[in-house]
PDB file of N, CA and C in Angstrom:
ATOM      1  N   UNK A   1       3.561 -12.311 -18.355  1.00  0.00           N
ATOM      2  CA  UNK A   1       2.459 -11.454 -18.037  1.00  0.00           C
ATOM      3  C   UNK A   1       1.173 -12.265 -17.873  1.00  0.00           C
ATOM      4  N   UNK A   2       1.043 -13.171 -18.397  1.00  0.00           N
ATOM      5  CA  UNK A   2      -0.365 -14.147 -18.184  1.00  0.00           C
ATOM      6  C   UNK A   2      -0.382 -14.974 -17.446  1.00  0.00           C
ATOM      7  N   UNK A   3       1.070 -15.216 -16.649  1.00  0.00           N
ATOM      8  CA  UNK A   3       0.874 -15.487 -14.830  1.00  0.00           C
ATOM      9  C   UNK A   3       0.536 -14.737 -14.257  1.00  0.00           C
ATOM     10  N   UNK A   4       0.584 -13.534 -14.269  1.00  0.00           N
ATOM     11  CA  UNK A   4       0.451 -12.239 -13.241  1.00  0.00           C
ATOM     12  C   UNK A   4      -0.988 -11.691 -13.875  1.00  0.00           C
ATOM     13  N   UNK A   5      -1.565 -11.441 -14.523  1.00  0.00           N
ATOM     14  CA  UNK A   5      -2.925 -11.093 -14.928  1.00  0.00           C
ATOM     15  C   UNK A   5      -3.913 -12.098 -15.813  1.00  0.00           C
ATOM     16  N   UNK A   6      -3.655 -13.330 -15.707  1.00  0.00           N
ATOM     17  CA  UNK A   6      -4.574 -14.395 -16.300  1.00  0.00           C
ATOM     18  C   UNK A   6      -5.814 -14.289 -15.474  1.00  0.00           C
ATOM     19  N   UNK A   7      -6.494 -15.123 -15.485  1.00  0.00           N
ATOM     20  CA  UNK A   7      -8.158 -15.461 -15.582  1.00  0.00           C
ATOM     21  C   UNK A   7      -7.331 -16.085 -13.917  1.00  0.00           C
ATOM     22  N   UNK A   8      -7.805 -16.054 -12.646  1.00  0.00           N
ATOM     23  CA  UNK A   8      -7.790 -16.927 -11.021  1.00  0.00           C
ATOM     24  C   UNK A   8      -7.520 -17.909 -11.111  1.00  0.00           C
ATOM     25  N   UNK A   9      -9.098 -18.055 -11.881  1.00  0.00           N
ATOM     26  CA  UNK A   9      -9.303 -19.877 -11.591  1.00  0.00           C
ATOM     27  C   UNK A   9      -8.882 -20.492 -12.400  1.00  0.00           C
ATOM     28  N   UNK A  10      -8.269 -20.185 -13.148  1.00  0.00           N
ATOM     29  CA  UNK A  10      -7.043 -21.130 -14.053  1.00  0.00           C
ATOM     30  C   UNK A  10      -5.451 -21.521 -13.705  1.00  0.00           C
ATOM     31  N   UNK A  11      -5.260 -20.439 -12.880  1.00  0.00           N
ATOM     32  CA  UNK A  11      -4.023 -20.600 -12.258  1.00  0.00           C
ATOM     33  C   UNK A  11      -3.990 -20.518 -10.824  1.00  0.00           C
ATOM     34  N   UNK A  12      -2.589 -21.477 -10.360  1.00  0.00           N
ATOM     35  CA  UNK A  12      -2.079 -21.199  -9.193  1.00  0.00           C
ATOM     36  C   UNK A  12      -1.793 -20.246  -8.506  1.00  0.00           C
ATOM     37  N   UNK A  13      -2.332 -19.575  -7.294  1.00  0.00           N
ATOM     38  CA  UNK A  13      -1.725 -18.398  -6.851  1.00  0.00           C
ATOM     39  C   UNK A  13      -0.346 -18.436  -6.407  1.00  0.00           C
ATOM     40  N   UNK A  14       0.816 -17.074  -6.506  1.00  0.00           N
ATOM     41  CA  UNK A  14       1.944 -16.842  -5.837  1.00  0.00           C
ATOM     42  C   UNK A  14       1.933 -17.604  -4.729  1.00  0.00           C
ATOM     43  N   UNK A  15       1.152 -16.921  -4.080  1.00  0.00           N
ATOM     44  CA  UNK A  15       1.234 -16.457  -2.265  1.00  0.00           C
ATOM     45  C   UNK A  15       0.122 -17.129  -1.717  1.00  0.00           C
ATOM     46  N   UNK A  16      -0.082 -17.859  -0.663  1.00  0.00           N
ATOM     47  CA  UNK A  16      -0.916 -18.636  -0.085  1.00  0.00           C
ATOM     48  C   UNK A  16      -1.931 -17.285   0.503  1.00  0.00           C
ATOM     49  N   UNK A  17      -3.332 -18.021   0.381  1.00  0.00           N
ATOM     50  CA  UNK A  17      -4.429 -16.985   0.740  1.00  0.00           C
ATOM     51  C   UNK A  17      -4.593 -16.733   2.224  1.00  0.00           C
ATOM     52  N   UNK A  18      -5.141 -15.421   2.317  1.00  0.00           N
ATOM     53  CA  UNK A  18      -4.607 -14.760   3.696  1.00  0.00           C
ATOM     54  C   UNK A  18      -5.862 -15.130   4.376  1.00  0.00           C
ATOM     55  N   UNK A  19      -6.334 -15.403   5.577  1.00  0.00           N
ATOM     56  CA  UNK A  19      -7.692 -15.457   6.396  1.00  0.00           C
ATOM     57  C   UNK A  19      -7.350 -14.963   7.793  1.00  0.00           C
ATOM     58  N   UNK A  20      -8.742 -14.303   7.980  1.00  0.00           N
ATOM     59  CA  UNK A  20      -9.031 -13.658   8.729  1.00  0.00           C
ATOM     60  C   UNK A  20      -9.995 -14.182  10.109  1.00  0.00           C
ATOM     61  N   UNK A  21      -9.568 -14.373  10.703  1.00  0.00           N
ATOM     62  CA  UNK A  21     -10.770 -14.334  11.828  1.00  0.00           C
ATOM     63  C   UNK A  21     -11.205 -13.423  12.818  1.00  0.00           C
ATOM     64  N   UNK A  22     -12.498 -13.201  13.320  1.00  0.00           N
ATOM     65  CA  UNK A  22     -13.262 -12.494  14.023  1.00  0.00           C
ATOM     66  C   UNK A  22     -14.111 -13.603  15.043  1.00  0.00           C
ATOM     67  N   UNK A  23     -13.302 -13.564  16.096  1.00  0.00           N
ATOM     68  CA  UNK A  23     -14.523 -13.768  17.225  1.00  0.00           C
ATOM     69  C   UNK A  23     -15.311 -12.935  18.023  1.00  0.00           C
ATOM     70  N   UNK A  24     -16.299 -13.205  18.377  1.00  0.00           N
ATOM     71  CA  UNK A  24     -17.352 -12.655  19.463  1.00  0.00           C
ATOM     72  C   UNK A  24     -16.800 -12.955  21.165  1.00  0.00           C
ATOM     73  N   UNK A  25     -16.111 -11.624  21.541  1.00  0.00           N
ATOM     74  CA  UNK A  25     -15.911 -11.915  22.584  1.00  0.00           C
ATOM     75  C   UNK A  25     -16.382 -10.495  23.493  1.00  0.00           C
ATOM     76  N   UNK A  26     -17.592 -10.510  22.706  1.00  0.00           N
ATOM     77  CA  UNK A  26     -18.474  -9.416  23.764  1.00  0.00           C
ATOM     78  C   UNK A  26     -18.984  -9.944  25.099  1.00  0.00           C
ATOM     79  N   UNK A  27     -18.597 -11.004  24.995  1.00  0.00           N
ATOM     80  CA  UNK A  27     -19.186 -11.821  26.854  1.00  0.00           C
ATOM     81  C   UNK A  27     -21.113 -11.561  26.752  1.00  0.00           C
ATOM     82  N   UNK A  28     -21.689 -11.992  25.837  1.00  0.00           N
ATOM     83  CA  UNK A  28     -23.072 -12.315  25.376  1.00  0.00           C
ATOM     84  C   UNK A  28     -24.006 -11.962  24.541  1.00  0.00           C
ATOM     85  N   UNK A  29     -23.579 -10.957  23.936  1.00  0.00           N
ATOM     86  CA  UNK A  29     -24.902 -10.641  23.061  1.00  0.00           C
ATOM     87  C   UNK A  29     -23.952 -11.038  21.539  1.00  0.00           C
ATOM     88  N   UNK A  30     -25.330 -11.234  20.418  1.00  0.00           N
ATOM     89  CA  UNK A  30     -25.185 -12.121  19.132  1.00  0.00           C
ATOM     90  C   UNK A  30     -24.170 -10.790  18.822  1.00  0.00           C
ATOM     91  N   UNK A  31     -23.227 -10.817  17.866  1.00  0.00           N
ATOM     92  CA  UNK A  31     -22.686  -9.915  16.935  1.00  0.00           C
ATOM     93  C   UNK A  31     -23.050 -10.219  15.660  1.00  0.00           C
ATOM     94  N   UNK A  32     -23.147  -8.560  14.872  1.00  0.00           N
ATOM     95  CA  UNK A  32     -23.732  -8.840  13.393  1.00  0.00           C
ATOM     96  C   UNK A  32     -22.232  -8.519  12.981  1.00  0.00           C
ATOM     97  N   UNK A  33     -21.604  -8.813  12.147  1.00  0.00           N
ATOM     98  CA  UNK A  33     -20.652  -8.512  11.325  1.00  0.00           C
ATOM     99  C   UNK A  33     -20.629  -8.487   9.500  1.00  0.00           C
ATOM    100  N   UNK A  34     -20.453  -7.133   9.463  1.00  0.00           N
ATOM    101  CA  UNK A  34     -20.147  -6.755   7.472  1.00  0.00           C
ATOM    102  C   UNK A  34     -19.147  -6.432   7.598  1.00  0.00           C
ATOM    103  N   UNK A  35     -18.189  -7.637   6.297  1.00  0.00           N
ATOM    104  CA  UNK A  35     -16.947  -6.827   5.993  1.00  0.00           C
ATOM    105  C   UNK A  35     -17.399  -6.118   4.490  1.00  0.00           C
ATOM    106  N   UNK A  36     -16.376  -5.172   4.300  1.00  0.00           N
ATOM    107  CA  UNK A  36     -16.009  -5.601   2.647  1.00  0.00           C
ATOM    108  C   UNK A  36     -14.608  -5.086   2.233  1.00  0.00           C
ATOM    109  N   UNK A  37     -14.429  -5.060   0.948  1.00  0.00           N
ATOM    110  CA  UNK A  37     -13.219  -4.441   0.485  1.00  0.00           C
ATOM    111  C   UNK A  37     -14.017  -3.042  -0.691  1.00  0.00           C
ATOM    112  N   UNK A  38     -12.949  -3.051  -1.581  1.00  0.00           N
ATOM    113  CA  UNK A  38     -13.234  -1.824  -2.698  1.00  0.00           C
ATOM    114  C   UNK A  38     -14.128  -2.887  -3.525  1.00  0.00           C
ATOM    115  N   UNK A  39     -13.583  -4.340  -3.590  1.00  0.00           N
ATOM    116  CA  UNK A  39     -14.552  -5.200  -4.586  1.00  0.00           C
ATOM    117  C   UNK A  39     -15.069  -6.155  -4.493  1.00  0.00           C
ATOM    118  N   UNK A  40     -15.234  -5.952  -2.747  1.00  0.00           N
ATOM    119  CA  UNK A  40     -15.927  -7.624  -2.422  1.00  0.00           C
ATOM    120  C   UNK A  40     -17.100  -7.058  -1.419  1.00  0.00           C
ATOM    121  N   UNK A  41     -17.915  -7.267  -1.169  1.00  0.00           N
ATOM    122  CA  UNK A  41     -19.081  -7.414  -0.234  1.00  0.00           C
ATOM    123  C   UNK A  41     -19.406  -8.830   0.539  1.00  0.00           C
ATOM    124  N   UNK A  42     -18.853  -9.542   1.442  1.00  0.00           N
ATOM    125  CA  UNK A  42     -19.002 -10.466   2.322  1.00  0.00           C
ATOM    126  C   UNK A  42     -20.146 -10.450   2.197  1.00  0.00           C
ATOM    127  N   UNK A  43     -20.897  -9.645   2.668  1.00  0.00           N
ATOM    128  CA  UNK A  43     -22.571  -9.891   3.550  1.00  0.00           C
ATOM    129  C   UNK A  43     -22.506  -9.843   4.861  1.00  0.00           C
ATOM    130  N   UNK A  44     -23.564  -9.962   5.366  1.00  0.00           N
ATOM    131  CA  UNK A  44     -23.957 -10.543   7.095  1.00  0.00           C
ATOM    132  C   UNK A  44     -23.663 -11.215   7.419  1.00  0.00           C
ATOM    133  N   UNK A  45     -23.024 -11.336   8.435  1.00  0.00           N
ATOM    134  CA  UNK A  45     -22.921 -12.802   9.358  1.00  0.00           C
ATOM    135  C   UNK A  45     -23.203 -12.368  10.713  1.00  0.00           C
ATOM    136  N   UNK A  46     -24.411 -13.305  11.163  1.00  0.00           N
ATOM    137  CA  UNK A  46     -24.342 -13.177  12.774  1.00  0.00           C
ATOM    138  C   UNK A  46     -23.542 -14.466  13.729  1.00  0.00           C
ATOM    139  N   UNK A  47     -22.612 -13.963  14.737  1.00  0.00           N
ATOM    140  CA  UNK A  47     -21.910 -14.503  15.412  1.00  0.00           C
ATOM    141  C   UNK A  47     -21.826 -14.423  16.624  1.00  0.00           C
ATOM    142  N   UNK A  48     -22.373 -15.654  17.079  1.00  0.00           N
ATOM    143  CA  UNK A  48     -22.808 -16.233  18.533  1.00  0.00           C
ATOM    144  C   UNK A  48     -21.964 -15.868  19.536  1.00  0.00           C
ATOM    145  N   UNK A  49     -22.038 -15.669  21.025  1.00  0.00           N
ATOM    146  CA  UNK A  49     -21.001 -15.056  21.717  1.00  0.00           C
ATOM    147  C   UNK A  49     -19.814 -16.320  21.652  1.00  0.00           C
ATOM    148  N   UNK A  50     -18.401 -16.310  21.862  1.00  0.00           N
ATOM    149  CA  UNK A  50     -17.626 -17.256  22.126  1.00  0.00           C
ATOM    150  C   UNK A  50     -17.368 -18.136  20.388  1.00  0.00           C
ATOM    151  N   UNK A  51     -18.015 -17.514  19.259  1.00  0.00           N
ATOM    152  CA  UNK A  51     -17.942 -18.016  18.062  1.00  0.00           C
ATOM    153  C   UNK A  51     -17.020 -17.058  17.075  1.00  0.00           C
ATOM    154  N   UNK A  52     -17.159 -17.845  15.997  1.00  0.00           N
ATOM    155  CA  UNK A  52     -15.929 -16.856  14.983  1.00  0.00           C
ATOM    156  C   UNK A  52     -16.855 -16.907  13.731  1.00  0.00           C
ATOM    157  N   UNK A  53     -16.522 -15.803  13.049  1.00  0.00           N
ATOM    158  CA  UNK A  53     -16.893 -16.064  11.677  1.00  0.00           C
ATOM    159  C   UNK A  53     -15.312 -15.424  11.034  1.00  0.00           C
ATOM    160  N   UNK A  54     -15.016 -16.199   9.382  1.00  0.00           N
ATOM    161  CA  UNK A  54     -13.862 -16.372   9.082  1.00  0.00           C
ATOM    162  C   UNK A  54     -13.820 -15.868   7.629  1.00  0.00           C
ATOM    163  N   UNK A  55     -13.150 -15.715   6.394  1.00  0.00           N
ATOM    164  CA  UNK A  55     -12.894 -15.336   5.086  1.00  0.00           C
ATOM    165  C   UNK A  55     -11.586 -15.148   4.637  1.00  0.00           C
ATOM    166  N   UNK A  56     -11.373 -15.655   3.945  1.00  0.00           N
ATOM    167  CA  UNK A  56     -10.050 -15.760   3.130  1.00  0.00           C
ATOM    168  C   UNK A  56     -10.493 -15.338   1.749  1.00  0.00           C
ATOM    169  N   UNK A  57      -8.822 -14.719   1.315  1.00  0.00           N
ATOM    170  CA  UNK A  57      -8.771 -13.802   0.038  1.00  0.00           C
ATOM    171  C   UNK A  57      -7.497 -13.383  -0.618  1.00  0.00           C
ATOM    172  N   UNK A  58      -6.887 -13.529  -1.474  1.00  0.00           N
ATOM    173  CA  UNK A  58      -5.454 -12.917  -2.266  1.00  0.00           C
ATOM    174  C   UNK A  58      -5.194 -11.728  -1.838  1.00  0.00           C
ATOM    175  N   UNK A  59      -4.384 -11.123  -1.278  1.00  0.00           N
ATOM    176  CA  UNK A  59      -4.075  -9.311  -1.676  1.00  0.00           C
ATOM    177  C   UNK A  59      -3.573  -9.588  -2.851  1.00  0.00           C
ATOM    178  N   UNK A  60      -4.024  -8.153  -3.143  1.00  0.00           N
ATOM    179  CA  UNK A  60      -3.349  -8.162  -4.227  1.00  0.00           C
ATOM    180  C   UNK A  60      -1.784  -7.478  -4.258  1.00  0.00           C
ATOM    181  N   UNK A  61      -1.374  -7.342  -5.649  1.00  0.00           N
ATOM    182  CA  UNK A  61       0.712  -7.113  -5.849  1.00  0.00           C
ATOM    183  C   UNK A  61       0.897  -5.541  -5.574  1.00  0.00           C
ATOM    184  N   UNK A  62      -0.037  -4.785  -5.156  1.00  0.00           N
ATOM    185  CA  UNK A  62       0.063  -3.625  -5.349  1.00  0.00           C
ATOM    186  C   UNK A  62      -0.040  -3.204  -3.722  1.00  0.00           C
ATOM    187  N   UNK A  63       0.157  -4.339  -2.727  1.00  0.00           N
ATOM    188  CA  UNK A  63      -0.570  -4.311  -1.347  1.00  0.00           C
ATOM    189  C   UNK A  63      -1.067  -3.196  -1.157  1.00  0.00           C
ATOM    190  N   UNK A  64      -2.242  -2.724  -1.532  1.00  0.00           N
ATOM    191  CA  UNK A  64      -3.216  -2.140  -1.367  1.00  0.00           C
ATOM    192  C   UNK A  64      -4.465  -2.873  -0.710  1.00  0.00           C
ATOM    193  N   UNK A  65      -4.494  -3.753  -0.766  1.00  0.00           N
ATOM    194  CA  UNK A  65      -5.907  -4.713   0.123  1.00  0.00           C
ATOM    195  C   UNK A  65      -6.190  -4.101   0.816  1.00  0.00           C
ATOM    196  N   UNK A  66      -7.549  -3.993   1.351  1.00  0.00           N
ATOM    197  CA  UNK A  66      -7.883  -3.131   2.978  1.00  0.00           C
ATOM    198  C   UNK A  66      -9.889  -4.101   3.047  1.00  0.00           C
ATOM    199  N   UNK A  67     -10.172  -4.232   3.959  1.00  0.00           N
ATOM    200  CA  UNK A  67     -11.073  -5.286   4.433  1.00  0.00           C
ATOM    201  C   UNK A  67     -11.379  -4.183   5.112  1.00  0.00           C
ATOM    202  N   UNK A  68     -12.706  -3.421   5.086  1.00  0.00           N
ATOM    203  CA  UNK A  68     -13.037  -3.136   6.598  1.00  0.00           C
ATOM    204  C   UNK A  68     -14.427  -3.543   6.724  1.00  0.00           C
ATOM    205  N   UNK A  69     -14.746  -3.632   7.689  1.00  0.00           N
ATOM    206  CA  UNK A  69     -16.208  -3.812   8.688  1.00  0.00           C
ATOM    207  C   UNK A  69     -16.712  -3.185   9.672  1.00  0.00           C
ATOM    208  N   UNK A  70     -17.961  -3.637   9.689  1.00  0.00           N
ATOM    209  CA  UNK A  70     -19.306  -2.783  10.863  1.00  0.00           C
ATOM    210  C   UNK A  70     -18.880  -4.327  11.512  1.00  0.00           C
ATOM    211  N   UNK A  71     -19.427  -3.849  12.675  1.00  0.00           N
ATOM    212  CA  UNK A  71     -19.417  -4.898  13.566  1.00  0.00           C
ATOM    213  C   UNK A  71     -20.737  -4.090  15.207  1.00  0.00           C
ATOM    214  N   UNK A  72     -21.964  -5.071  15.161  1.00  0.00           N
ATOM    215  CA  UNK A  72     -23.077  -4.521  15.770  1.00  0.00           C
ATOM    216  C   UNK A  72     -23.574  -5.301  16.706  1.00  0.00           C
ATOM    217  N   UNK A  73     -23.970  -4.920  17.569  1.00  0.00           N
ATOM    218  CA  UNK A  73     -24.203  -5.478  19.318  1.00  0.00           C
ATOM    219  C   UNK A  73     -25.479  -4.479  19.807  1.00  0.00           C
ATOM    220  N   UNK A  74     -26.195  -4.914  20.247  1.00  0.00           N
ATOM    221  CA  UNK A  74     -26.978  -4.654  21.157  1.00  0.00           C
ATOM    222  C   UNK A  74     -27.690  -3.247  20.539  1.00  0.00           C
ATOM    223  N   UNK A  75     -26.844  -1.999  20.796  1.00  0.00           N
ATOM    224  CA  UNK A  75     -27.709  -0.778  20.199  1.00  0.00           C
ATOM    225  C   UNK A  75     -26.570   0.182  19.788  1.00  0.00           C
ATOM    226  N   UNK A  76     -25.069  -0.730  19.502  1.00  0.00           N
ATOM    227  CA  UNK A  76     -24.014  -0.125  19.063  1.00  0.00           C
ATOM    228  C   UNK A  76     -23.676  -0.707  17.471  1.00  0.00           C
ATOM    229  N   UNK A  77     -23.340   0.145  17.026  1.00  0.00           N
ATOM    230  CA  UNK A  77     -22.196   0.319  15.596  1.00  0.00           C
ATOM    231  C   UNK A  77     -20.803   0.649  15.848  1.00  0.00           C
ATOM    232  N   UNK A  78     -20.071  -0.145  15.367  1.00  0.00           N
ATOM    233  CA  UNK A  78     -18.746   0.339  15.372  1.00  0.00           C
ATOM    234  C   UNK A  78     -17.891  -0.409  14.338  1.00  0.00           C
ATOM    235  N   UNK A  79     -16.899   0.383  14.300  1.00  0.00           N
ATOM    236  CA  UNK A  79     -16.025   0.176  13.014  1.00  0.00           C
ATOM    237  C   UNK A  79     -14.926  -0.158  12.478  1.00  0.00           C
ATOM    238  N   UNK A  80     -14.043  -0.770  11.728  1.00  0.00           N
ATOM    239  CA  UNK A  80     -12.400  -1.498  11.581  1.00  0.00           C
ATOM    240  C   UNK A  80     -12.095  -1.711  10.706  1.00  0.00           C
ATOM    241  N   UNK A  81     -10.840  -0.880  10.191  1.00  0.00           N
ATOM    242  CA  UNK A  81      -9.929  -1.325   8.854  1.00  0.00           C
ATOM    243  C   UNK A  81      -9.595  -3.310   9.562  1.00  0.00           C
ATOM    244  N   UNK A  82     -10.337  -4.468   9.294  1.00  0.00           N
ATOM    245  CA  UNK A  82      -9.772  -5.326   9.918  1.00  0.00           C
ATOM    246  C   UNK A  82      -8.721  -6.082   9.308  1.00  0.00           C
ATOM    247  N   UNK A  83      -8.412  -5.640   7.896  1.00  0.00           N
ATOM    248  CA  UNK A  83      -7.055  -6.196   7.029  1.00  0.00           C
ATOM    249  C   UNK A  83      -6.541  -4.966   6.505  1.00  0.00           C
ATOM    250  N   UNK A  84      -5.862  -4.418   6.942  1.00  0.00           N
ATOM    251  CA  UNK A  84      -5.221  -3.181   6.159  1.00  0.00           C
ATOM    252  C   UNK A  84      -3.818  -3.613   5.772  1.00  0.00           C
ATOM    253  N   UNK A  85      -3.629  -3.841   4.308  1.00  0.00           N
ATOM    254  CA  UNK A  85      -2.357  -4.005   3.859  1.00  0.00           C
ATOM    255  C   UNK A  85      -0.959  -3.582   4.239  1.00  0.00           C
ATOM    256  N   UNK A  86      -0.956  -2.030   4.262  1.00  0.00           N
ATOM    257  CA  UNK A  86       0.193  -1.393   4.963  1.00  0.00           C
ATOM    258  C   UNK A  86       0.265  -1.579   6.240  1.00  0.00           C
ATOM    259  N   UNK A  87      -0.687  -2.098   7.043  1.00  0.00           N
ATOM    260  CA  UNK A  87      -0.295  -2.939   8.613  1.00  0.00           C
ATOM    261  C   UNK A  87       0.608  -4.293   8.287  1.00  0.00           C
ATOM    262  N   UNK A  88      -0.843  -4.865   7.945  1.00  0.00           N
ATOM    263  CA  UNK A  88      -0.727  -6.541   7.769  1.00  0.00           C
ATOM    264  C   UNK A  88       0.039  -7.274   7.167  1.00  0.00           C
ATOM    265  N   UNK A  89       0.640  -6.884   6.249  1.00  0.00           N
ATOM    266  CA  UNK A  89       1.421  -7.463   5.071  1.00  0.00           C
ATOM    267  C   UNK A  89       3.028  -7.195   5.593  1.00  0.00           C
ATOM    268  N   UNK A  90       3.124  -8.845   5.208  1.00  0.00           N
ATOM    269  CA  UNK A  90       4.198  -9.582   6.000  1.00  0.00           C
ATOM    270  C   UNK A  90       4.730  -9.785   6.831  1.00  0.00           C
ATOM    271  N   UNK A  91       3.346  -9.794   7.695  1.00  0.00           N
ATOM    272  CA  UNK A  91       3.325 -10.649   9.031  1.00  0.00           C
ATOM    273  C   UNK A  91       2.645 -11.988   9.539  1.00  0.00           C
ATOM    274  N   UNK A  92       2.340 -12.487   8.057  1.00  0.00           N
ATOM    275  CA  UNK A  92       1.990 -13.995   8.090  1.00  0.00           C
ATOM    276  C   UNK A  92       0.063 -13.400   7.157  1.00  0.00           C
ATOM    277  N   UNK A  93      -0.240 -14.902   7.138  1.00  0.00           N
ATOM    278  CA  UNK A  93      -1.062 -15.082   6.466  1.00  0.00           C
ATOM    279  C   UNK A  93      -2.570 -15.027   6.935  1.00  0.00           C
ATOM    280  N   UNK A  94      -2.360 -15.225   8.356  1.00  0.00           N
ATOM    281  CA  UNK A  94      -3.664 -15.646   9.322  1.00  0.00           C
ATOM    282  C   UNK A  94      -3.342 -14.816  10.417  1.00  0.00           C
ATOM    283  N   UNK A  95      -5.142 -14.161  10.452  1.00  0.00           N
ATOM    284  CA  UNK A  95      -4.875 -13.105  11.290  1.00  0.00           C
ATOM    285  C   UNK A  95      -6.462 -13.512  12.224  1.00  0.00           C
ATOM    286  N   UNK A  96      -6.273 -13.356  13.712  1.00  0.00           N
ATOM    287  CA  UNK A  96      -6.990 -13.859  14.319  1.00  0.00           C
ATOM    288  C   UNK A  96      -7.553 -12.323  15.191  1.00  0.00           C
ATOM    289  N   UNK A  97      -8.685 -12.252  15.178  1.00  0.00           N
ATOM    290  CA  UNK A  97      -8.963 -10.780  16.162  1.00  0.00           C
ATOM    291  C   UNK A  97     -10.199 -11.226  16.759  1.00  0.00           C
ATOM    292  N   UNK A  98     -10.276 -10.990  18.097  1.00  0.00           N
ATOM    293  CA  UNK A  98     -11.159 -10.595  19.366  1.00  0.00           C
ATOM    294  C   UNK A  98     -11.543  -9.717  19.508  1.00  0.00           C
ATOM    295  N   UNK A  99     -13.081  -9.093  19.007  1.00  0.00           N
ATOM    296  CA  UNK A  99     -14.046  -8.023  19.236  1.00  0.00           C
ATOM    297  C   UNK A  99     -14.577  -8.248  20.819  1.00  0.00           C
ATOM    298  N   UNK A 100     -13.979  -6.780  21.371  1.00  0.00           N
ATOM    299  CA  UNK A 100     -14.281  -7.073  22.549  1.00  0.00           C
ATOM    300  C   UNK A 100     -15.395  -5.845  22.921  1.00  0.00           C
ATOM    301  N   UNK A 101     -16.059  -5.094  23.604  1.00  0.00           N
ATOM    302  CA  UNK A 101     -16.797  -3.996  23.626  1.00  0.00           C
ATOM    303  C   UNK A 101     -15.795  -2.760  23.494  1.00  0.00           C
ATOM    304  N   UNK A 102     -14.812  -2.240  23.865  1.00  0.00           N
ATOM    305  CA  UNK A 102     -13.982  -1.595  24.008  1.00  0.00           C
ATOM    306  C   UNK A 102     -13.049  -1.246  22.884  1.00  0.00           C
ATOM    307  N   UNK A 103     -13.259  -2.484  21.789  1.00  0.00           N
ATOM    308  CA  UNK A 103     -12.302  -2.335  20.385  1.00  0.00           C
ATOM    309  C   UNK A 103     -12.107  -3.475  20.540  1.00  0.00           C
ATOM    310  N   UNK A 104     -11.150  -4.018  18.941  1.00  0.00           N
ATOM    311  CA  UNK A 104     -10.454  -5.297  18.684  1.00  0.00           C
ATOM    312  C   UNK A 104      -9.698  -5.072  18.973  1.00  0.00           C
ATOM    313  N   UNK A 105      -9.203  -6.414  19.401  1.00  0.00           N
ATOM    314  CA  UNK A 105      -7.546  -6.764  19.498  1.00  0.00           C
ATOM    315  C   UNK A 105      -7.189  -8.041  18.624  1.00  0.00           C
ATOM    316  N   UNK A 106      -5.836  -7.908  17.946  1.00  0.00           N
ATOM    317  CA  UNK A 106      -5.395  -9.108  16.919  1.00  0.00           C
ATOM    318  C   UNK A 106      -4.603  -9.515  18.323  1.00  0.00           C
ATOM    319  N   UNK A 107      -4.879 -11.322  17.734  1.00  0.00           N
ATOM    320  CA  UNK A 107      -4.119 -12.419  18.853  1.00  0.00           C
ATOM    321  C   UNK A 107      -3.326 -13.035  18.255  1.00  0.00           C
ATOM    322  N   UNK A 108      -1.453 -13.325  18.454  1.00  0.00           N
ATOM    323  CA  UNK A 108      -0.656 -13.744  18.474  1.00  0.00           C
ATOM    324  C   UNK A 108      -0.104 -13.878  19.342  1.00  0.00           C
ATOM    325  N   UNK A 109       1.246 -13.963  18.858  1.00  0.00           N
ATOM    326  CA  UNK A 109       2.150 -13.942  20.254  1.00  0.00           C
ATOM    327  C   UNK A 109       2.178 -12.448  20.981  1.00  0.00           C
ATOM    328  N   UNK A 110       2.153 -11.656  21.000  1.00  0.00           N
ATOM    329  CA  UNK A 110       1.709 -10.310  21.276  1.00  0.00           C
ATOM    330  C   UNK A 110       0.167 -10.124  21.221  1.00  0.00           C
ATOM    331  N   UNK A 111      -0.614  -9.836  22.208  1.00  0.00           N
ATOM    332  CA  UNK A 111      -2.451  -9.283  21.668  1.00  0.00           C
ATOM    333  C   UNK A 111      -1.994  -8.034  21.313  1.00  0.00           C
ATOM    334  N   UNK A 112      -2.289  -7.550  20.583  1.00  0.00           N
ATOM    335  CA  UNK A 112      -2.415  -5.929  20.158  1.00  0.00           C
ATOM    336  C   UNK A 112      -3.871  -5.162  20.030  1.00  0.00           C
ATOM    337  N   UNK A 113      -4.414  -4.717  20.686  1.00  0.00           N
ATOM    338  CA  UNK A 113      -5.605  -3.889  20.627  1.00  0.00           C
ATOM    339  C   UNK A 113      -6.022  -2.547  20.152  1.00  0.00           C
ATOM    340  N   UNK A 114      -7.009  -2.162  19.649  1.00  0.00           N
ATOM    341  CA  UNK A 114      -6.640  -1.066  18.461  1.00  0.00           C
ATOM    342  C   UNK A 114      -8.022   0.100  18.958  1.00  0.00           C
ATOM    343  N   UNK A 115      -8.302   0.807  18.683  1.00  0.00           N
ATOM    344  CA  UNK A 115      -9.675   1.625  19.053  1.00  0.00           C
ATOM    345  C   UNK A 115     -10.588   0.873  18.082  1.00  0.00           C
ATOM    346  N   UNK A 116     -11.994   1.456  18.074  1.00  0.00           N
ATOM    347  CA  UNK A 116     -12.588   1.540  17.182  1.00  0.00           C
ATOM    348  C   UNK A 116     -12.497   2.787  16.363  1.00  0.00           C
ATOM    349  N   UNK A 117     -12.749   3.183  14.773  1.00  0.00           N
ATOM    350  CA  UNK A 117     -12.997   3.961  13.796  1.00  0.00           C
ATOM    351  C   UNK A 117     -13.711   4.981  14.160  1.00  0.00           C
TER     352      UNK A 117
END
């Protein structure tokens, strides 16, 4: 039990940490991007057109994780579960998505594109 609920930074994790990327592929204007979870607050990041901003993090054993974000352009708001556990989980560790005006799309071997919220 004090592998599975010890203190982080004392121990090794299971499972290698999951990251996320978000590029700006609005074709020019800056993007503001907030993620958060139930217990994390990222903050702001502004991201240049053709740039990424990135974050890595454990899910947790209960895959419940969920990441979502604002993501803001010009005189729009819009919105994205962008790690949702019951999607994401166990389909690898690194997840790459292209904000495009129209919605994200995650890039792999398949693009998959999603609405906005």
């Amino acid at each position: 039990m004090v592998l599975l609920f010890g203190p982080s930074h004392e121990l090794a994790p299971f499972w290698p940490d999951t990251t996320v990327t978000v590029i700006n592929n609005l074709g020019g204007p800056l993007l503001t991007v907030h993620c958060k979870s139930k217990d994390d607050d990222l903050g702001v990041h502004m991201v240049a057109a053709n740039k990424d901003y990135h974050f890595s993090f454990q899910p947790n054993v209960w895959k419940t994780t969920l990441f979502f974000c604002s993501f803001q352009w010009n005189n729009q708001v819009k919105r994205f579960d962008i790690f949702d556990a019951t999607r994401d989980e166990g389909v690898g560790e690194k997840f790459n998505w292209t904000i495009k005006p129209n919605g994200p799309c995650k890039l792999g071997k398949k693009v998959k594109c999603f609405p906005w919220k």
